[in-house]
Protein backbone atom coordinates (compact mmCIF):
# COMPACT_ATOMS: atom_id res chain seq x y z
CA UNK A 1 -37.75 -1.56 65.53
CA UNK A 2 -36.51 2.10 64.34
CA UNK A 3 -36.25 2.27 60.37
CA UNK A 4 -32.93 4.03 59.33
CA UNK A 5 -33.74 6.46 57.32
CA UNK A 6 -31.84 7.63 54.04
CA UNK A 7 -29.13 9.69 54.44
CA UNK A 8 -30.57 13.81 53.67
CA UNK A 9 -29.20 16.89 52.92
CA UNK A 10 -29.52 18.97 55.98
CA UNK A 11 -29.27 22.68 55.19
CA UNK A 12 -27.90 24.02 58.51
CA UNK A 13 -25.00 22.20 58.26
CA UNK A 14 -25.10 22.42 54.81
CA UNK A 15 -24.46 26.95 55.93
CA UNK A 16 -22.25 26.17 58.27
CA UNK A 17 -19.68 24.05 56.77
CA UNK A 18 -19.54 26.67 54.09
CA UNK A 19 -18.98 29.51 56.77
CA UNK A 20 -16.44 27.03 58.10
CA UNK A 21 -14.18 26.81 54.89
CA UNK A 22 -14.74 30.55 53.69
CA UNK A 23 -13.51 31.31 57.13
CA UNK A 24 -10.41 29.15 56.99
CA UNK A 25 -9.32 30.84 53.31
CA UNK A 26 -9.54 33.96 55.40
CA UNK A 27 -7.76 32.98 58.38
CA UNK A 28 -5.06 31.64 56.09
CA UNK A 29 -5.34 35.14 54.15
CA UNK A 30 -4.11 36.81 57.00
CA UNK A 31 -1.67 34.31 58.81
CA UNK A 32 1.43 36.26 57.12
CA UNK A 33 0.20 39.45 59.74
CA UNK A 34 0.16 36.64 63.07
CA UNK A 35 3.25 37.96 65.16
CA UNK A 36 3.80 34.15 66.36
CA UNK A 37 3.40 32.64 62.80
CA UNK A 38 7.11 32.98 61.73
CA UNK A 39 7.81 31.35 58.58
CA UNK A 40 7.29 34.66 56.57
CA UNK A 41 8.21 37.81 58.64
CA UNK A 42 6.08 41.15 56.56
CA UNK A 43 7.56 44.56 56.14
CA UNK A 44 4.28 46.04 57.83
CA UNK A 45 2.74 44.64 60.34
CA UNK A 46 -0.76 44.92 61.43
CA UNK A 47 -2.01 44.77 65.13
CA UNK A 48 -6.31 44.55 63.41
CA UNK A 49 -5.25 40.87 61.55
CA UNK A 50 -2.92 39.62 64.63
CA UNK A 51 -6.17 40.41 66.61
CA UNK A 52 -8.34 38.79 64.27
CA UNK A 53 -6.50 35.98 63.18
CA UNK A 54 -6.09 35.09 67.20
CA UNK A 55 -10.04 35.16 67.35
CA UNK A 56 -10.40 32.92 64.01
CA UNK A 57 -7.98 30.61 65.35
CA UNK A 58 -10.47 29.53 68.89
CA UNK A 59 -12.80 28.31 66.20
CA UNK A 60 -12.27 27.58 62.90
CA UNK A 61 -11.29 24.11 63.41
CA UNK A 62 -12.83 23.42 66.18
CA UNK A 63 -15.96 23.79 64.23
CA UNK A 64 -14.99 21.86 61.31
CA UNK A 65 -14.36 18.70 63.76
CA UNK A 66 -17.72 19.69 65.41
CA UNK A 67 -19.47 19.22 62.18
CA UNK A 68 -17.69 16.31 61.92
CA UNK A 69 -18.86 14.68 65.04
CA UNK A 70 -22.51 15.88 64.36
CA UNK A 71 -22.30 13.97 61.02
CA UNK A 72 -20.97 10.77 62.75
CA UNK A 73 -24.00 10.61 64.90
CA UNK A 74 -26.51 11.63 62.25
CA UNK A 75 -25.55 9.03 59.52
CA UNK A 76 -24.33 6.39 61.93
CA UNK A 77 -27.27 6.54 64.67
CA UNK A 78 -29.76 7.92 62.35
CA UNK A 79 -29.21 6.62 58.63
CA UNK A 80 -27.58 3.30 59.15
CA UNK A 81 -24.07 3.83 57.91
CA UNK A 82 -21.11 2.59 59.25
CA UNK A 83 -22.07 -0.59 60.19
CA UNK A 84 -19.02 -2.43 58.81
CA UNK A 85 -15.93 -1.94 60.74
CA UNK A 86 -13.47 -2.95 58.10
CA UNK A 87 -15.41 -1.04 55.27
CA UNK A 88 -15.66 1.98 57.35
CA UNK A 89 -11.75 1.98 58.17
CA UNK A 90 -11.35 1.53 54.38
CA UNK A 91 -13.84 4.20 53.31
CA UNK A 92 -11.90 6.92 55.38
CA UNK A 93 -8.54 5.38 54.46
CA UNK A 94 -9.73 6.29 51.02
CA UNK A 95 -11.01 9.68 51.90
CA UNK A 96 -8.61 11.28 54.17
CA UNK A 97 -5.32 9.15 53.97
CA UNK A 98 -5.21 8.60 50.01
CA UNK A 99 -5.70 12.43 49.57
CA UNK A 100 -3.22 13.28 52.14
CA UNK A 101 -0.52 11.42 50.65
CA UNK A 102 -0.72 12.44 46.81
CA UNK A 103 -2.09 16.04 47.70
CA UNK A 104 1.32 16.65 49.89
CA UNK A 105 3.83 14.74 47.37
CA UNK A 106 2.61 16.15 44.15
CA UNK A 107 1.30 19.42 45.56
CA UNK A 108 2.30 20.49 48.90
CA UNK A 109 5.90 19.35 48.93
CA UNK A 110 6.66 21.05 45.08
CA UNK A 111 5.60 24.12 46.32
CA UNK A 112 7.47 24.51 49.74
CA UNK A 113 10.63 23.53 48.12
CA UNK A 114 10.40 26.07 45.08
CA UNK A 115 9.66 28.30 47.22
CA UNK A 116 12.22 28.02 49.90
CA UNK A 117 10.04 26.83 52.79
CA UNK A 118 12.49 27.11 56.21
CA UNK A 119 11.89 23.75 57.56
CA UNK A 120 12.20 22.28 54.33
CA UNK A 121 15.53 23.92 52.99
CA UNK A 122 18.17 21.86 54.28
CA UNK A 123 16.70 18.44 53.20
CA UNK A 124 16.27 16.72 49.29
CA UNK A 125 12.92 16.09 48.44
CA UNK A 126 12.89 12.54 49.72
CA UNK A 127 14.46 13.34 53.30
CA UNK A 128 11.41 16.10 53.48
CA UNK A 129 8.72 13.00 52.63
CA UNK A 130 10.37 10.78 55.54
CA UNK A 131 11.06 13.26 58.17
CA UNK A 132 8.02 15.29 57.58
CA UNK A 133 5.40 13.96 55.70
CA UNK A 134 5.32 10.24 56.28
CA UNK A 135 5.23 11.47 59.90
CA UNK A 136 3.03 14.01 59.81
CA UNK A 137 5.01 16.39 61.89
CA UNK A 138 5.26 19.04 58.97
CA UNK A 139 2.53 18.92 56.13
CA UNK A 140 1.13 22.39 56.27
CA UNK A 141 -2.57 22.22 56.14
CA UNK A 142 -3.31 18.39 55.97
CA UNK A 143 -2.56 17.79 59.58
CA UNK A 144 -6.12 17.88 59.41
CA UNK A 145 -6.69 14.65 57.37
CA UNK A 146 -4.35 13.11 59.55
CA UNK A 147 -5.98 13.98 62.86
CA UNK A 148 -9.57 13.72 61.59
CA UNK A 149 -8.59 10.14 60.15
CA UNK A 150 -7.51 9.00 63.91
CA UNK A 151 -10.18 10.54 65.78
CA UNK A 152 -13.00 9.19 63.21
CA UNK A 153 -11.35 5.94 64.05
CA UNK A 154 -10.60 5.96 67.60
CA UNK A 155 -14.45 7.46 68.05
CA UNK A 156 -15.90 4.94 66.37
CA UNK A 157 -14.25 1.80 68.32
CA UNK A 158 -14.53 3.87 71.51
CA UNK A 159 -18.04 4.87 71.00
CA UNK A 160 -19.86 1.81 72.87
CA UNK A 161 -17.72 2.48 75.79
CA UNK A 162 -18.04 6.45 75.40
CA UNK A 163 -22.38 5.72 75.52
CA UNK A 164 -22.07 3.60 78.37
CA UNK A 165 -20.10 6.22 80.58
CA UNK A 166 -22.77 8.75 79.74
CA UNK A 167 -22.16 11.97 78.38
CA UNK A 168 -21.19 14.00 81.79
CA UNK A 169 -18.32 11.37 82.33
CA UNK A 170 -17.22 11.34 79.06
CA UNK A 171 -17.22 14.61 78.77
CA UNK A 172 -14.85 14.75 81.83
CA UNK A 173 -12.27 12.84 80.45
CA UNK A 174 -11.88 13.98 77.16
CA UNK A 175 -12.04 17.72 78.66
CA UNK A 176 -8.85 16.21 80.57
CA UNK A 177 -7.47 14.62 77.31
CA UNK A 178 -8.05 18.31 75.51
CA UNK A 179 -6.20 19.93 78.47
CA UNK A 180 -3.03 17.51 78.66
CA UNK A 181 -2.76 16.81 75.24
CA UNK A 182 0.14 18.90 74.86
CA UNK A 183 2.46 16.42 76.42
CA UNK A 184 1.37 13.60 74.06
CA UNK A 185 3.62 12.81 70.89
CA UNK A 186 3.41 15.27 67.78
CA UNK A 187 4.35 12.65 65.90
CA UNK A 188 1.57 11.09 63.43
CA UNK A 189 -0.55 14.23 64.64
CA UNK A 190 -1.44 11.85 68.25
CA UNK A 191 -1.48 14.85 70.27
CA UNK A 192 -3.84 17.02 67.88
CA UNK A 193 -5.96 14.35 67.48
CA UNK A 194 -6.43 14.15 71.52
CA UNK A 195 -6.67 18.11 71.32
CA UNK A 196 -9.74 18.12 68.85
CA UNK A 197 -11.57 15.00 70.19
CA UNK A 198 -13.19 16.93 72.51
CA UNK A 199 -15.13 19.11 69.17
CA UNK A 200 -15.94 15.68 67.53
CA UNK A 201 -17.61 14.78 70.85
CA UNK A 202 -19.50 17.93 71.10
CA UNK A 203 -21.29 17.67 67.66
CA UNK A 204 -21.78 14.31 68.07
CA UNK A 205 -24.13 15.12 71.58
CA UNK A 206 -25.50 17.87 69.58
CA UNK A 207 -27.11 16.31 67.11
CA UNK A 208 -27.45 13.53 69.81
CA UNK A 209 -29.89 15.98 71.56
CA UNK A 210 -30.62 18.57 69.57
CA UNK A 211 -34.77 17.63 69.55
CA UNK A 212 -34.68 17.96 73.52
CA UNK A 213 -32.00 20.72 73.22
CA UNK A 214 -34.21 23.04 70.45
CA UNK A 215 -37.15 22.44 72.76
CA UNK A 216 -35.72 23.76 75.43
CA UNK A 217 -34.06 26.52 74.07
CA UNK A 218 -36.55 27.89 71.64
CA UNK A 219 -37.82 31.68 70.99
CA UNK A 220 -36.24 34.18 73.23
CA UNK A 221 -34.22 31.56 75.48
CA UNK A 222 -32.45 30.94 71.78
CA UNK A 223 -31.57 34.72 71.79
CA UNK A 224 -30.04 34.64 74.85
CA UNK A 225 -28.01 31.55 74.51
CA UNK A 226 -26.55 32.92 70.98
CA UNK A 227 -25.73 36.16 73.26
CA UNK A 228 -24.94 34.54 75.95
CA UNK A 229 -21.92 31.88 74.10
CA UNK A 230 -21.13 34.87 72.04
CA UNK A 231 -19.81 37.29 74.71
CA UNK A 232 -18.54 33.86 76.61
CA UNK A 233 -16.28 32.92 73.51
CA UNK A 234 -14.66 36.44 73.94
CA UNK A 235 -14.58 36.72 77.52
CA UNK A 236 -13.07 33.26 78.04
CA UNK A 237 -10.40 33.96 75.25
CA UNK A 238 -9.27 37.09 77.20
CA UNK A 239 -8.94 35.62 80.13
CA UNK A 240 -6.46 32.64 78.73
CA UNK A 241 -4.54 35.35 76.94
CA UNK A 242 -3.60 36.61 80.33
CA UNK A 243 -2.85 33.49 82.37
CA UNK A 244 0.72 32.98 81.51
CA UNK A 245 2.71 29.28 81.60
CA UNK A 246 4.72 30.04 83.82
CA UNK A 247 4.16 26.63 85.93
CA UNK A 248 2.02 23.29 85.44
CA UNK A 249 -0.83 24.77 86.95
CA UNK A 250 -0.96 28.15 85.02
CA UNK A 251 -0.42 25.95 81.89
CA UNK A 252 -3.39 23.54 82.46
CA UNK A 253 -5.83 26.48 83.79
CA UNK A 254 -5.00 28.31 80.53
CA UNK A 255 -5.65 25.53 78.34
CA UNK A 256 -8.79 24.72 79.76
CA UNK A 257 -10.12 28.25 79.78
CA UNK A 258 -9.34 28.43 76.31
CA UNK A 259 -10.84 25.26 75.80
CA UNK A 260 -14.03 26.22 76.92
CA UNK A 261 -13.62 29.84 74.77
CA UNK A 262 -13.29 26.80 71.40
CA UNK A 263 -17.05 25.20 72.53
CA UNK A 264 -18.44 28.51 73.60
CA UNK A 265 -17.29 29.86 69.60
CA UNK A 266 -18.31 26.37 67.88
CA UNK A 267 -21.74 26.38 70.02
CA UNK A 268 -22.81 30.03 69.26
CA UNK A 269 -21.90 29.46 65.32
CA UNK A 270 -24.06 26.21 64.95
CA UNK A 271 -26.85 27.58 66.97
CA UNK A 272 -26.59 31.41 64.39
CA UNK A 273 -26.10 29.82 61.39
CA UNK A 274 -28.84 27.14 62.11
CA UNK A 275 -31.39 30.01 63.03
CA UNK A 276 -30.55 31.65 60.24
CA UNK A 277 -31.22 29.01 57.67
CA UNK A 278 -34.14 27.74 59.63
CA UNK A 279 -35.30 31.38 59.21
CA UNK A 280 -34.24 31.85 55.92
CA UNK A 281 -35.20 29.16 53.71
CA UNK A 282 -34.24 30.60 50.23
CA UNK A 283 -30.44 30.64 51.26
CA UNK A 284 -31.41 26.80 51.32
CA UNK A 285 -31.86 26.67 47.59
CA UNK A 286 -28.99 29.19 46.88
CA UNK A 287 -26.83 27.41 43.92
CA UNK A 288 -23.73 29.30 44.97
CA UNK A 289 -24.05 28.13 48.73
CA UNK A 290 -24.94 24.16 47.33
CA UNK A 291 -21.64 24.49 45.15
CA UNK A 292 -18.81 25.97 47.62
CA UNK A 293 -20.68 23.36 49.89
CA UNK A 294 -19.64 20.96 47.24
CA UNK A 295 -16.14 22.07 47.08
CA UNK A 296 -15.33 22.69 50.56
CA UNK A 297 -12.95 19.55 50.67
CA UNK A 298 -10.94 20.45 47.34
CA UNK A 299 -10.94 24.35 48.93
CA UNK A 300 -9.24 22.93 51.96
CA UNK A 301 -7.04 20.54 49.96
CA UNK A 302 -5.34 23.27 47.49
CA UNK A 303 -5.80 26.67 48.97
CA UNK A 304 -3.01 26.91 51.55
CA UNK A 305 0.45 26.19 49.41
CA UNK A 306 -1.14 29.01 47.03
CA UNK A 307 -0.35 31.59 49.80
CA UNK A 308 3.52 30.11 50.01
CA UNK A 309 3.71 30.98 46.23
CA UNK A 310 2.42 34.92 46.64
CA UNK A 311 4.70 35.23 49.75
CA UNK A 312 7.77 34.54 48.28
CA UNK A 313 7.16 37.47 46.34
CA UNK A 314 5.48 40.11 48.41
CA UNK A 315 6.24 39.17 52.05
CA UNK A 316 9.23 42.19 52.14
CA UNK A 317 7.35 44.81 50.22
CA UNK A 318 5.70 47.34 51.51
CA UNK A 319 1.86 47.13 50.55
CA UNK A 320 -0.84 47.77 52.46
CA UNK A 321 -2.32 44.87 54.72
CA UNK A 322 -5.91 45.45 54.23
CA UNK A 323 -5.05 45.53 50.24
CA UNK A 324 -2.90 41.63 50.70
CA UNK A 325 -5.52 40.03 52.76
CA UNK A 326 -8.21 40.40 50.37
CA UNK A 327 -6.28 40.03 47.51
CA UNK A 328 -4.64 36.71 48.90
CA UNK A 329 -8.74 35.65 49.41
CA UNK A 330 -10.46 35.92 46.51
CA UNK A 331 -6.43 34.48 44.90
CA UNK A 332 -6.54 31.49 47.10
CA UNK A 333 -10.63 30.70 46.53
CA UNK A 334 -10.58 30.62 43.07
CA UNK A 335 -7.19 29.33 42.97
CA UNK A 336 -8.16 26.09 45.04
CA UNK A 337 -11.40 26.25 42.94
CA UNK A 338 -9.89 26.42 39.49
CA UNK A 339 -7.66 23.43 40.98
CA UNK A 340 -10.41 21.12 41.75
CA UNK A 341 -11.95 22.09 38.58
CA UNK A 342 -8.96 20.42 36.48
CA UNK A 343 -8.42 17.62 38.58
CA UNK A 344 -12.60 16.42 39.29
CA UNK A 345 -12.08 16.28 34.63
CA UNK A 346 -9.43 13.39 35.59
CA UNK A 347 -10.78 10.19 36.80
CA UNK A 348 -7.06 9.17 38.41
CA UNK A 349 -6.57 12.55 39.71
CA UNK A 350 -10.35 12.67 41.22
CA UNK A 351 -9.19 8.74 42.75
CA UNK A 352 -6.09 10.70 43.94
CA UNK A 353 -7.89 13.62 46.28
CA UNK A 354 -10.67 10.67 47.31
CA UNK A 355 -13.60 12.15 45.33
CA UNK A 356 -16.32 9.83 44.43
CA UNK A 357 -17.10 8.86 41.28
CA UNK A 358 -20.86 8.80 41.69
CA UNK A 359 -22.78 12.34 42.04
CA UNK A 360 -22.80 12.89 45.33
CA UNK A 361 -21.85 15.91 48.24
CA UNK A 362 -18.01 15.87 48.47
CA UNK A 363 -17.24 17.81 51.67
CA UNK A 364 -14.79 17.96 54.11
CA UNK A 365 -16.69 16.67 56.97
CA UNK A 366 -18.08 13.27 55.50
C-alpha cells in the first residue's frame, strides 16, 4: 500500500505562482489602455498596452486555475488530503467564500461607490450587495473566488467519474463545456466556472503525468516543446482574433481556437518557469520569491480596487502611458502588500480574508 507522503514545498510552482500574480498586478496596471475595457475611457490611448494586455489576458488566469488543478492532484493523490468531503467543502468555504464576502463589503464595494463606479451609481449600498455581490454578477476581481470555489467543488465530486472516462474523453467534454460555456448563466459565476474547468483539468493531468511526461520530453525535445507552445500560443491567438461571430459556427470555432491559444500559453509557462528553477536552484532559496509567494492571495485580494482610486483622478489627464502603467504597478503591489500587512496584525481581520492562524504558505492556489 502507497504511503502518502507529507505535503512539500515544491519550488516550480512555488516560481510560477509568483510569475502568475506579478503578472496579474500588471495586467490590471494596464487595463485602463484595453479599448474594450470601458469603465474608465483615458485621454491617450495606447495601441503597445491594448496589444499587450490582449496577450496577458489568454493566460493569466488560465494559469492560476492550472496551478490550481496541479495542486488538487498533488496533495489529494499524493499527500493524502482531502479525504473528508464535508471538511473539504468547509475548508474552501472558509478560504474562498469567507474572504469573498468581507473583502467585497468592507473593501471592494467602499471603494466603487466613492469613487463613482458606473454599474454601481444608480443603486444604495445595499441594492449593490443584492444585485451584484450576493450574485456574483459584478464583484470586480473576486469572480475568481467564486468560480475557483465551484470548480474545486464540482472537481472533486466529479473526479471518480472524470478517472473512469480517462483523460482523452474527459478531455473532450470539458473542451466542449469551455467552448459553449458562454450560453450558461452568469449568474453565481456558473458559466466562468465551466469556462476555466478545462485549466483545472489540465494541471491536474500534469502533475498526473508529469514523471512519464518529463521523461519523454527531456533535453532538447524540452527546447522544442517550450518553442514549439510558445509560437503556438501566438499563432492560435491570431487566428481567433480574425474569425469573427458572425454565426454559431464562427462563434464556437473562435472560442475553441482561442481555447487552445489559453493551454498552449499555460503549458509553455509551467514547462519555462519549471526549467528554470530546476536549473536554477538559488532562485529556490530567494527570500523575496518565498515572501510574494506568501502573499500572492492577499496581492490578489486588495490590489485591484486600488487602481479604481488612482483612476478617478488621472483617467482624463494627459500623462504618458508608459509613465501610468508602471506607476499604477509598483502603487498597486505595495499597496495590496502594505494591506495585508495591517490586516495578517489582526486575528479577526486575518479570520476575515481566510488566512490561517498557524505558520503556514498562504497562496492563492491552495
Amino acid at each position: 500500500m502507497e504511503i502518502p507522503k507529507k505535503q512539500g514545498y515544491l519550488n516550480n510552482i512555488s516560481l510560477l505562482r509568483v510569475f502568475a500574480i506579478l503578472i496579474v498586478v500588471l495586467g490590471h496596471s494596464m487595463v485602463v489602455y484595453q479599448y474594450n475595457w470601458g469603465i474608465y475611457t483615458p485621454l491617450i490611448k495606447s495601441s503597445f498596452f491594448n496589444s499587450l494586455k490582449n496577450y496577458i489576458d489568454i493566460f493569466q488566469m488560465p494559469l492560476f486555475i492550472f496551478i490550481s488543478g496541479y495542486m488538487f492532484y498533488y496533495c489529494r493523490r499524493e499527500c493524502g488530503k482531502y479525504k473528508n468531503t464535508s471538511k473539504f467543502s468547509f475548508d474552501k468555504t472558509k478560504r474562498l467564500l469567507v474572504p469573498y464576502l468581507c473583502v467585497s463589503i468592507l473593501y471592494v464595494l467602499p471603494i466603487r461607490m466613492l469613487t463613482n463606479y458606473k454599474a454601481y451609481s444608480d443603486n444604495n449600498a445595499l441594492e449593490v450587495f443584492y444585485k451584484y455581490i450576493l450574485t456574483g454578477l459584478d464583484s470586480g476581481h473576486l469572480w475568481y473566488l467564486i468560480a475557483i470555489f465551484e470548480i474545486f467543488i464540482v472537481f472533486y465530486l466529479f473526479e471518480p467519474i472524470i478517472n473512469k472516462l480517462g483523460t482523452p474523453a474527459s478531455f473532450i467534454i470539458i473542451a466542449c463545456a469551455n467552448i459553449i460555456s458562454y450560453k450558461f448563466p452568469h449568474v453565481f459565476q456558473i458559466s466562468t466556472s465551466i469556462h476555466y474547468f478545462m485549466f483545472f483539468y489540465l494541471g491536474y493531468i500534469i502533475r498526473k503525468n508529469e514523471k512519464a511526461f518529463a521523461y519523454e520530453f527531456k533535453g532538447n525535445r524540452n527546447i522544442i516543446l517550450i518553442s514549439a507552445s510558445f509560437i503556438l500560443q501566438f499563432l492560435l491567438l491570431i487566428i481567433s482574433l480574425k474569425i469573427s461571430n458572425n454565426n454559431l459556427i464562427c462563434t464556437l470555432s473562435k472560442n475553441l481556437v482561442y481555447l487552445f491559444s489559453n493551454i498552449s500559453s499555460a503549458i509553455f509557462y509551467f514547462l519555462a518557469l519549471s526549467t528554470i528553477s530546476f536549473k536554477y536552484k538559488s532562485l529556490n532559496s530567494n527570500k523575496i520569491l518565498k515572501f510574494l509567494d506568501k502573499e500572492s492571495y492577499a496581492i490578489y485580494l486588495f490590489h485591484s480596487p486600488l487602481i479604481y482610486i488612482m483612476l478617478k483622478y488621472i483617467a482624463n489627464k494627459n500623462i504618458s502611458p508608459f509613465i501610468v502603467v508602471p506607476s499604477f504597478f509598483v502603487i498597486i503591489l505595495f499597496g495590496s502588500l502594505g494591506i495585508s500587512y495591517i490586516i495578517k496584525k489582526t486575528q479577526i481581520l486575518k479570520f476575515m480574508i481566510g488566512a490561517s492562524t498557524t505558520k503556514k504558505h498562504s497562496t492563492i492556489s491552495s
